[in-house]
C-alpha atoms as a PDB file:
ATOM      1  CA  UNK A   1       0.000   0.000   0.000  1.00  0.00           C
ATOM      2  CA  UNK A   2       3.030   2.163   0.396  1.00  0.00           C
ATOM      3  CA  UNK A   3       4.474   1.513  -2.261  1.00  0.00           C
ATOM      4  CA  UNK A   4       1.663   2.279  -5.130  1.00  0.00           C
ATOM      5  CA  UNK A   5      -0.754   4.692  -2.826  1.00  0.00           C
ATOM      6  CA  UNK A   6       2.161   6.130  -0.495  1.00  0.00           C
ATOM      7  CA  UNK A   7      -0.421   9.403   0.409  1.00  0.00           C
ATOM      8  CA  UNK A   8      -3.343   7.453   1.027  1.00  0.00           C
ATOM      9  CA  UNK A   9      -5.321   7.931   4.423  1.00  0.00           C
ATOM     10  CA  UNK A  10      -6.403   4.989   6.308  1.00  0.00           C
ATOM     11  CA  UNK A  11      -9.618   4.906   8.443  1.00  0.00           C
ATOM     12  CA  UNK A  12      -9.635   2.339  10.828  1.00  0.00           C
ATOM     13  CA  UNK A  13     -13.646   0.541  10.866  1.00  0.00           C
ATOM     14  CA  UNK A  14     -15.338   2.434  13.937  1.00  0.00           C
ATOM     15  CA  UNK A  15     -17.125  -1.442  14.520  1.00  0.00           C
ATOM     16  CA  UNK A  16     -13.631  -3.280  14.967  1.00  0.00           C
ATOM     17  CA  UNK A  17     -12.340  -0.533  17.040  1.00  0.00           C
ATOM     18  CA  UNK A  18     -15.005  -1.068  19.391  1.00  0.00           C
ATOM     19  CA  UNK A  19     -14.415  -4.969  19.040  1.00  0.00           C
ATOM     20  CA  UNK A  20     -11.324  -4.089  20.582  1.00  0.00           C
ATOM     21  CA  UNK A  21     -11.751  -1.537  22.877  1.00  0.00           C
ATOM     22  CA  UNK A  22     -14.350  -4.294  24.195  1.00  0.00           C
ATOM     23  CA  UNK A  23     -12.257  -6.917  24.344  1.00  0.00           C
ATOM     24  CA  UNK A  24     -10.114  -5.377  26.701  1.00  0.00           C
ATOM     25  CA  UNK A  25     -12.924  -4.000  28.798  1.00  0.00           C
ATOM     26  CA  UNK A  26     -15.717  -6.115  28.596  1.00  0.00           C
ATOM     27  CA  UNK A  27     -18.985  -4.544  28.608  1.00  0.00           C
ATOM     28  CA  UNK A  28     -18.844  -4.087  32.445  1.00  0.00           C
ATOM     29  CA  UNK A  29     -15.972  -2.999  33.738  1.00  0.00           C
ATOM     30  CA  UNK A  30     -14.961  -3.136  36.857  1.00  0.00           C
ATOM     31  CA  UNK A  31     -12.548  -0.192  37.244  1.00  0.00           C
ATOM     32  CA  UNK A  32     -13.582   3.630  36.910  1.00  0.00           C
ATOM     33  CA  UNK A  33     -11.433   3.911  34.031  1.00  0.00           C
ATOM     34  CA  UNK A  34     -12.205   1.257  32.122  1.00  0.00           C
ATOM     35  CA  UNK A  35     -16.098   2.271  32.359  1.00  0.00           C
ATOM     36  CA  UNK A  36     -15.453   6.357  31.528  1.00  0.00           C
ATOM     37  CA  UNK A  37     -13.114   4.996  28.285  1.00  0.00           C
ATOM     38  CA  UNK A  38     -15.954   2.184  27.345  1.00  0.00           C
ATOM     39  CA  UNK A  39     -18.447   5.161  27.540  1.00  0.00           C
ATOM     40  CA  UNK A  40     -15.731   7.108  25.230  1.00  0.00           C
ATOM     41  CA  UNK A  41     -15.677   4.440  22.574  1.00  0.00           C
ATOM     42  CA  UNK A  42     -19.306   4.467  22.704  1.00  0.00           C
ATOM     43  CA  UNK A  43     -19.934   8.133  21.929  1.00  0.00           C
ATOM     44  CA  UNK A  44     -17.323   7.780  19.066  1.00  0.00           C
ATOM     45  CA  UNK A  45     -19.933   5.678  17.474  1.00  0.00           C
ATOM     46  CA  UNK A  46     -22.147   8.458  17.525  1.00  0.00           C
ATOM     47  CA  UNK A  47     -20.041  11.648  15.818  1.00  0.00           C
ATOM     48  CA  UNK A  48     -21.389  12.881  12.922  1.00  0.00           C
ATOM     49  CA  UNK A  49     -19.029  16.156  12.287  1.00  0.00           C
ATOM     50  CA  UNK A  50     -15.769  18.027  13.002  1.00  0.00           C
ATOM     51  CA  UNK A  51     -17.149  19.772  15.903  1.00  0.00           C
ATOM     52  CA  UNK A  52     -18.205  16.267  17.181  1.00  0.00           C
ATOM     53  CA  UNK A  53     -14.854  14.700  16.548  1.00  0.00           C
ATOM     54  CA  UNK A  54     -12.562  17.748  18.478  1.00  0.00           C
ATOM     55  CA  UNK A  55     -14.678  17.627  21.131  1.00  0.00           C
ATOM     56  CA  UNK A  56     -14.249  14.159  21.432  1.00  0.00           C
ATOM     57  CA  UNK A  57     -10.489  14.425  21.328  1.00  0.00           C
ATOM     58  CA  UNK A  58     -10.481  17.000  24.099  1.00  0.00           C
ATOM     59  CA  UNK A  59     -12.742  14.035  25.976  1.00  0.00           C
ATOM     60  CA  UNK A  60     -10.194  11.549  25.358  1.00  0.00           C
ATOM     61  CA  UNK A  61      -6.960  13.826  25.859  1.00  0.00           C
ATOM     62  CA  UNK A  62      -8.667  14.475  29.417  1.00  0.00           C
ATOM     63  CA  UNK A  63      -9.045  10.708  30.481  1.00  0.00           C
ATOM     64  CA  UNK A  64      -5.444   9.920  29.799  1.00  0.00           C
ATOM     65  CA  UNK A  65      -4.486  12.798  31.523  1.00  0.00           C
ATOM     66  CA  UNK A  66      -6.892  11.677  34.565  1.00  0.00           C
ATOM     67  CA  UNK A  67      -5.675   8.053  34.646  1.00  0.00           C
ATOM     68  CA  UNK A  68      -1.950   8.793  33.562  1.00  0.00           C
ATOM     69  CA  UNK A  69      -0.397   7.838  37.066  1.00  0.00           C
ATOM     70  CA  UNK A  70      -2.959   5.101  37.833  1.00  0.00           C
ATOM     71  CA  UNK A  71      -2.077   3.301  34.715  1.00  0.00           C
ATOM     72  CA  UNK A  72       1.694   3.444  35.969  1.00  0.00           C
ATOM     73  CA  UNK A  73       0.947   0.443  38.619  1.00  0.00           C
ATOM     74  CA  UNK A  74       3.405  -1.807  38.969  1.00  0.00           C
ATOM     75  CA  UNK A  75       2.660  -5.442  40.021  1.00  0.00           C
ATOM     76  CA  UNK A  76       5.633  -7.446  41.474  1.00  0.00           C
ATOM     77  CA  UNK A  77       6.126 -11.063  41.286  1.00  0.00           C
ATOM     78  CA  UNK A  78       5.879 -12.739  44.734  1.00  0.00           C
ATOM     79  CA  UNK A  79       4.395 -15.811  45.731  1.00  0.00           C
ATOM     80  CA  UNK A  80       0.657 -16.101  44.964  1.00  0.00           C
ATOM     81  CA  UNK A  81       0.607 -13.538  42.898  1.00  0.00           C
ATOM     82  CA  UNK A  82      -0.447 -14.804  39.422  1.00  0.00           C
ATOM     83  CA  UNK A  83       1.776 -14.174  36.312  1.00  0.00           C
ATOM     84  CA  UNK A  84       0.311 -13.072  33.174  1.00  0.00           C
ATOM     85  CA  UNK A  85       1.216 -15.234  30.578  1.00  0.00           C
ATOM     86  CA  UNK A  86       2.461 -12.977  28.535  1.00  0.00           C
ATOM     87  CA  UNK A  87       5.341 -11.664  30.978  1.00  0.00           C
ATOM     88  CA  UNK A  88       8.677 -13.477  30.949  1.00  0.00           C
ATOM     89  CA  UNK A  89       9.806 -14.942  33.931  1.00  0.00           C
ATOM     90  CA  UNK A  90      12.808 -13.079  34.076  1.00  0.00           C
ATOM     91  CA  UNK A  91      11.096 -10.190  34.655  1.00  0.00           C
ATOM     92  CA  UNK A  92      10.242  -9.548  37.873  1.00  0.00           C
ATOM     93  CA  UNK A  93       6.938  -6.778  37.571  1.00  0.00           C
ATOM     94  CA  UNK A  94       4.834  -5.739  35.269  1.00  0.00           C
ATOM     95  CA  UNK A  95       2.034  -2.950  34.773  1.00  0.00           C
ATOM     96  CA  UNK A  96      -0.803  -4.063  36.853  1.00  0.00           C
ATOM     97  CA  UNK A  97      -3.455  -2.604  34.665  1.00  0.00           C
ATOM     98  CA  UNK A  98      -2.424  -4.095  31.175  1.00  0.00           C
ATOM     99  CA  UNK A  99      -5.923  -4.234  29.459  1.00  0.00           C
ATOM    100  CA  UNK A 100      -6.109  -0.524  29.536  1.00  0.00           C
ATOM    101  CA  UNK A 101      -2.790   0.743  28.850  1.00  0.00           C
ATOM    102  CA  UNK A 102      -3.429  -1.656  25.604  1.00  0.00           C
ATOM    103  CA  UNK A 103      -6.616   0.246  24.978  1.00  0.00           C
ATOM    104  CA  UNK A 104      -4.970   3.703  25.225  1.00  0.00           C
ATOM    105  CA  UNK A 105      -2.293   2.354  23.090  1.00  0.00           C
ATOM    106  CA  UNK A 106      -4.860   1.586  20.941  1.00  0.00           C
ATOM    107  CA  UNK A 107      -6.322   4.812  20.491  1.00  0.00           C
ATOM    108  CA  UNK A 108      -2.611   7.028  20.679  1.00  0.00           C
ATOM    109  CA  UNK A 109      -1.777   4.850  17.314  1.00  0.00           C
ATOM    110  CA  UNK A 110      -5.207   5.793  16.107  1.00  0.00           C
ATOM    111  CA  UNK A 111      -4.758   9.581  16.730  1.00  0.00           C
ATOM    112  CA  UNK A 112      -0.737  10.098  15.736  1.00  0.00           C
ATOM    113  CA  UNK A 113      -1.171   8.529  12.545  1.00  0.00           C
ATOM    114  CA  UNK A 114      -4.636  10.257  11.184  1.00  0.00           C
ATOM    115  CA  UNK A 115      -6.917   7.157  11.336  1.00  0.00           C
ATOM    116  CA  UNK A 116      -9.647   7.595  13.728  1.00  0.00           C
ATOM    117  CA  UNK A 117     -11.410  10.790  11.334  1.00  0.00           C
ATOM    118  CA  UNK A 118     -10.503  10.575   7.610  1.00  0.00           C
ATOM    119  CA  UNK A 119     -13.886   9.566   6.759  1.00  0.00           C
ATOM    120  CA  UNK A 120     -15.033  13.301   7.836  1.00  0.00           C
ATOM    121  CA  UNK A 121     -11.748  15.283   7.060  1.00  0.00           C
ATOM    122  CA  UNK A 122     -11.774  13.612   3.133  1.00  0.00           C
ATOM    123  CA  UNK A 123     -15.404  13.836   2.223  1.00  0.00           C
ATOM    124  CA  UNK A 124     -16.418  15.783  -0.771  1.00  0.00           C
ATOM    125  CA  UNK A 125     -19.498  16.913   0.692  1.00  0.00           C
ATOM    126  CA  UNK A 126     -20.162  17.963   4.355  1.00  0.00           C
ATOM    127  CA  UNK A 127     -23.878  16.181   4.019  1.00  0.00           C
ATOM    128  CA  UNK A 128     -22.243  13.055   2.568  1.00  0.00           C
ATOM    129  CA  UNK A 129     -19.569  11.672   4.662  1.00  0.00           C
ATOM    130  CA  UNK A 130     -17.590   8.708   3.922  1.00  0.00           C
ATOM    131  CA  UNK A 131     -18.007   5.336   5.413  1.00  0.00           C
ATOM    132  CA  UNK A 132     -16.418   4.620   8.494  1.00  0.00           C
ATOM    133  CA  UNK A 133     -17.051   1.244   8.791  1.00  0.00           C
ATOM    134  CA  UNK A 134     -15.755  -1.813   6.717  1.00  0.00           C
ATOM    135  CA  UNK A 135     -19.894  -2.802   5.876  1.00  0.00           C
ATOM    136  CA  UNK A 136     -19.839  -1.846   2.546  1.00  0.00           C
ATOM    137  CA  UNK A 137     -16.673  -3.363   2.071  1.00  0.00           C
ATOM    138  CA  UNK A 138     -18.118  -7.058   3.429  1.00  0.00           C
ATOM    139  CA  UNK A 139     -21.195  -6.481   1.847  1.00  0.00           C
ATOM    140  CA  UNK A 140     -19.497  -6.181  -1.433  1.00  0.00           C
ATOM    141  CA  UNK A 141     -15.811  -7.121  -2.380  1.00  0.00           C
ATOM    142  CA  UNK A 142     -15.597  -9.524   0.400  1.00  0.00           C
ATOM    143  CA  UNK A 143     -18.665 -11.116  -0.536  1.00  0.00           C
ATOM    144  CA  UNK A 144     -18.384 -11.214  -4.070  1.00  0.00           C
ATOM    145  CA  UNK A 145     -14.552 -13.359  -3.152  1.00  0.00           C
ATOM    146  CA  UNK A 146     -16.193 -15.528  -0.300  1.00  0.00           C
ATOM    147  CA  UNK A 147     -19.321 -16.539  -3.238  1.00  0.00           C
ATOM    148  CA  UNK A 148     -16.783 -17.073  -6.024  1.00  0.00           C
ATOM    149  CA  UNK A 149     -14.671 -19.764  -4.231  1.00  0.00           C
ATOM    150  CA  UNK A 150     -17.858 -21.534  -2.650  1.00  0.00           C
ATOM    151  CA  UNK A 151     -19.001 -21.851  -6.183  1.00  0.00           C
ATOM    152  CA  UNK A 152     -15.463 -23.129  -7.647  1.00  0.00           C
ATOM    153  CA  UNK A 153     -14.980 -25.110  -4.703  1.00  0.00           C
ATOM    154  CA  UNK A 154     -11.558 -27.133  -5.414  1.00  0.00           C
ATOM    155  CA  UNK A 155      -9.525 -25.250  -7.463  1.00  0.00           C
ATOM    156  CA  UNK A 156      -5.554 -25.252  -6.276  1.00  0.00           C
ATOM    157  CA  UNK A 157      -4.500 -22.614  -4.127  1.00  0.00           C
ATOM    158  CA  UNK A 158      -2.645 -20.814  -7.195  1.00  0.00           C
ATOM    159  CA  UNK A 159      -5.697 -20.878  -9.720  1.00  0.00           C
ATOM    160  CA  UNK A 160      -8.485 -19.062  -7.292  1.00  0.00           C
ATOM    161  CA  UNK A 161      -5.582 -17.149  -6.020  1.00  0.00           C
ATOM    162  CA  UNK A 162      -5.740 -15.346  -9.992  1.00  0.00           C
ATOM    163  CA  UNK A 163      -9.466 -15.448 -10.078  1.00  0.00           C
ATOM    164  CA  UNK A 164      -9.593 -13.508  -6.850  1.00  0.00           C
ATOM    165  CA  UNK A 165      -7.349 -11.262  -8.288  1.00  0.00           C
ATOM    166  CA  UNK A 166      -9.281 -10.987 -11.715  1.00  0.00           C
ATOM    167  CA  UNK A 167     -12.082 -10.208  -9.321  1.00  0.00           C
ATOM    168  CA  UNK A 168     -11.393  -7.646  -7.497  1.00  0.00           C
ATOM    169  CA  UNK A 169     -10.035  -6.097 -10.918  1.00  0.00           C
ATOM    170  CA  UNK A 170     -13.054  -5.965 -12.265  1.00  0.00           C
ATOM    171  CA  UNK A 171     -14.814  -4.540  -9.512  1.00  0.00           C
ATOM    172  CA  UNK A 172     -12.388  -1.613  -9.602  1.00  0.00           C
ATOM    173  CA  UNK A 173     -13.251   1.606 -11.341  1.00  0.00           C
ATOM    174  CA  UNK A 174     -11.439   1.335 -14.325  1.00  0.00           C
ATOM    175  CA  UNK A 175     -11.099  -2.656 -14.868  1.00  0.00           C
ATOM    176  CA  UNK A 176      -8.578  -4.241 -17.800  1.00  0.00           C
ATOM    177  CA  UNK A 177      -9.581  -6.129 -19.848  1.00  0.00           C
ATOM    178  CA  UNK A 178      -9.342 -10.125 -18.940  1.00  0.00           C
ATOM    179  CA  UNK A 179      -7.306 -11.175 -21.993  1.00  0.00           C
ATOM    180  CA  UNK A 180      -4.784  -8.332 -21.488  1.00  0.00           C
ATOM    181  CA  UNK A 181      -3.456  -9.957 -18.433  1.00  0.00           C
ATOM    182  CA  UNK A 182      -3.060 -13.543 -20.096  1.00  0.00           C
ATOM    183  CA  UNK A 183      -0.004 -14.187 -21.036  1.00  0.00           C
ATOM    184  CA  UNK A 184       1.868 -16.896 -23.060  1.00  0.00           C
ATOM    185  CA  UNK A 185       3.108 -18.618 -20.331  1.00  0.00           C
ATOM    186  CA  UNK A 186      -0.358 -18.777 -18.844  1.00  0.00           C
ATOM    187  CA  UNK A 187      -1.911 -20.792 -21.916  1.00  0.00           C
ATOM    188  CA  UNK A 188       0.207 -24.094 -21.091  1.00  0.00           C
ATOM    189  CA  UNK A 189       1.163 -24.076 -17.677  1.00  0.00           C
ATOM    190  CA  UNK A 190       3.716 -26.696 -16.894  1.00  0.00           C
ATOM    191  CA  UNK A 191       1.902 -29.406 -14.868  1.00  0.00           C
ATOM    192  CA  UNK A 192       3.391 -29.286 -11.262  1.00  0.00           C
ATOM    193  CA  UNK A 193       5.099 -32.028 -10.078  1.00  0.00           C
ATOM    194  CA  UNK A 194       4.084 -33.625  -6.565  1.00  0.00           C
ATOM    195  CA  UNK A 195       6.558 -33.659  -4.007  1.00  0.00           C
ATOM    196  CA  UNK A 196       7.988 -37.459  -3.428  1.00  0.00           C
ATOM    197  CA  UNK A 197       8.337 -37.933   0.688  1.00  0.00           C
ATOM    198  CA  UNK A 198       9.971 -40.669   1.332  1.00  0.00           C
ATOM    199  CA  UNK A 199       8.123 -43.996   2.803  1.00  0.00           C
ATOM    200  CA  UNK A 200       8.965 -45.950   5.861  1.00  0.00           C
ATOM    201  CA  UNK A 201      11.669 -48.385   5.981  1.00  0.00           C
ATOM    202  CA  UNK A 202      10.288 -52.139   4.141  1.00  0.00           C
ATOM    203  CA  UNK A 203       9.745 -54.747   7.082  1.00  0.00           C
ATOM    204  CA  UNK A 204      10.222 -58.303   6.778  1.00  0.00           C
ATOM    205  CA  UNK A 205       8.327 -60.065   4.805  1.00  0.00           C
ATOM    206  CA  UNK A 206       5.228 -62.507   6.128  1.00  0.00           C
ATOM    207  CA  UNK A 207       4.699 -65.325   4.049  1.00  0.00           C
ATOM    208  CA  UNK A 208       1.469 -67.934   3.883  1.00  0.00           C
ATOM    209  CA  UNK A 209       3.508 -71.167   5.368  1.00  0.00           C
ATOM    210  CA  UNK A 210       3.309 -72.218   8.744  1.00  0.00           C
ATOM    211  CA  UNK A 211       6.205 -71.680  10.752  1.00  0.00           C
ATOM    212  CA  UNK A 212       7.653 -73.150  14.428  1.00  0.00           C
ATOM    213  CA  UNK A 213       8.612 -69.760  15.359  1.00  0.00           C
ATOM    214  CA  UNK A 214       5.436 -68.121  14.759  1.00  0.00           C
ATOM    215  CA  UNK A 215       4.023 -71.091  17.190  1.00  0.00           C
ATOM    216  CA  UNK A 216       1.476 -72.155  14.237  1.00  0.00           C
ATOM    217  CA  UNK A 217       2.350 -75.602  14.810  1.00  0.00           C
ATOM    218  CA  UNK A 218       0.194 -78.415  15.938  1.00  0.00           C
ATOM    219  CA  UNK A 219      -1.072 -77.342  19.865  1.00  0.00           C
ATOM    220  CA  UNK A 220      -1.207 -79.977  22.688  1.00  0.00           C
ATOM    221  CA  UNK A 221      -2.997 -79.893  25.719  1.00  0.00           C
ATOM    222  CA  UNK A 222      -6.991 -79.559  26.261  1.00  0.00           C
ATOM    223  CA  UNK A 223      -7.517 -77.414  23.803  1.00  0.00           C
ATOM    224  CA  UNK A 224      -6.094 -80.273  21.031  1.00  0.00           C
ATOM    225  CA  UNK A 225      -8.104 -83.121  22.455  1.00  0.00           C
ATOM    226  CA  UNK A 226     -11.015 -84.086  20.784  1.00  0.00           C
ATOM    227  CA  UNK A 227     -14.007 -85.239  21.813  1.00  0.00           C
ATOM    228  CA  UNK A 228     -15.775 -88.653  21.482  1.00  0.00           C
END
């Protein structure tokens, strides 16, 4: 994406932010700060303008500003004290309130690098904003690619790998032309050739003759008698 649209704004889907923010919060919180930035993700759902969106930002500067020292806890390793999986063992503390430095970390990436408000500071038309979430984008491209491998079901991985791609070509403003991208060394492929894994060792060999060692010989005892 850097490479072929290198000034391109990202906005980041206002539903999966919330999928995250959620994750780390759950939808009851325990802690005072994890309920006032759960009620902050929930009013970004709900700006509509630029006004909206600064005062928001002034919301959100304030909360880090309110909980900067609280989310500086340190938890030390002693005995009892459970270890979050995540922390090495070497290390002997950690920040006791991960969840919401990770959702503040969250939203500072968000903020320094544009992607929580392109959809309002890029549209054309104040009454016509741009989507924020990735809807249209499921509803549409993703589908289209999820309903055109159902119905080839089976091709290799390489094959709907180029039909995706003709796909989404053809969904794009200005699609090529199919036979354009064909190419000479697409009309005969050469057929790939399976990889050979080696098999286990050979055994010995069982054959269909009675043997001593293999104890099918004739058996004494009560289960050879017979019976008048």
């Amino acid at each position: 994406m850097h490479e072929h649209w290198p000034q391109a704004r990202v906005q980041r889907c206002y539903f999966h932010i919330f999928q995250n923010v959620r994750r780390y919060t759950t939808l009851a919180p325990r802690l005072e700060a994890g309920r006032q930035i759960l009620a902050l993700t929930r009013a970004l759902m709900k700006i509509q303008n630029i006004d909206q969106a600064a005062l928001w930002l002034g919301a959100y500067a304030s909360w880090e500003a309110r909980w900067n020292e609280f989310l500086r806890q340190r938890t030390y390793a002693r005995t009892g004290t459970e270890r979050p999986r995540s922390v090495p063992l070497a290390k002997p503390w950690w920040y006791t309130h991960r969840d919401l430095r990770s959702v503040r970390g969250l939203f500072r990436g968000l903020i320094k690098h544009e992607n929580l408000f392109a959809w309002l500071e890029l549209a054309p038309d104040i009454d016509k904003p741009l989507p924020r979430t990735t809807s249209p984008l499921e509803g549409a491209q993703n589908t289209a690619v999820k309903d055109l491998l159902r119905r080839h079901r089976g091709m290799p991985a390489d094959r709907a790998r180029r039909a995706a791609e003709w796909l989404l070509d053809s969904l794009t403003a200005t699609p090529r032309e199919p036979w354009s991208l064909a190419r000479e060394e697409h009309w005969k492929p050469p057929p790939a050739r399976p990889a050979i894994t080696p098999g286990p060792e050979p055994g010995p060999t069982l054959g269909t003759s009675f043997s001593w060692e293999d104890g099918n010989g004739i058996q004494h005892g009560w289960a050879g008698r017979t019976h008048p």
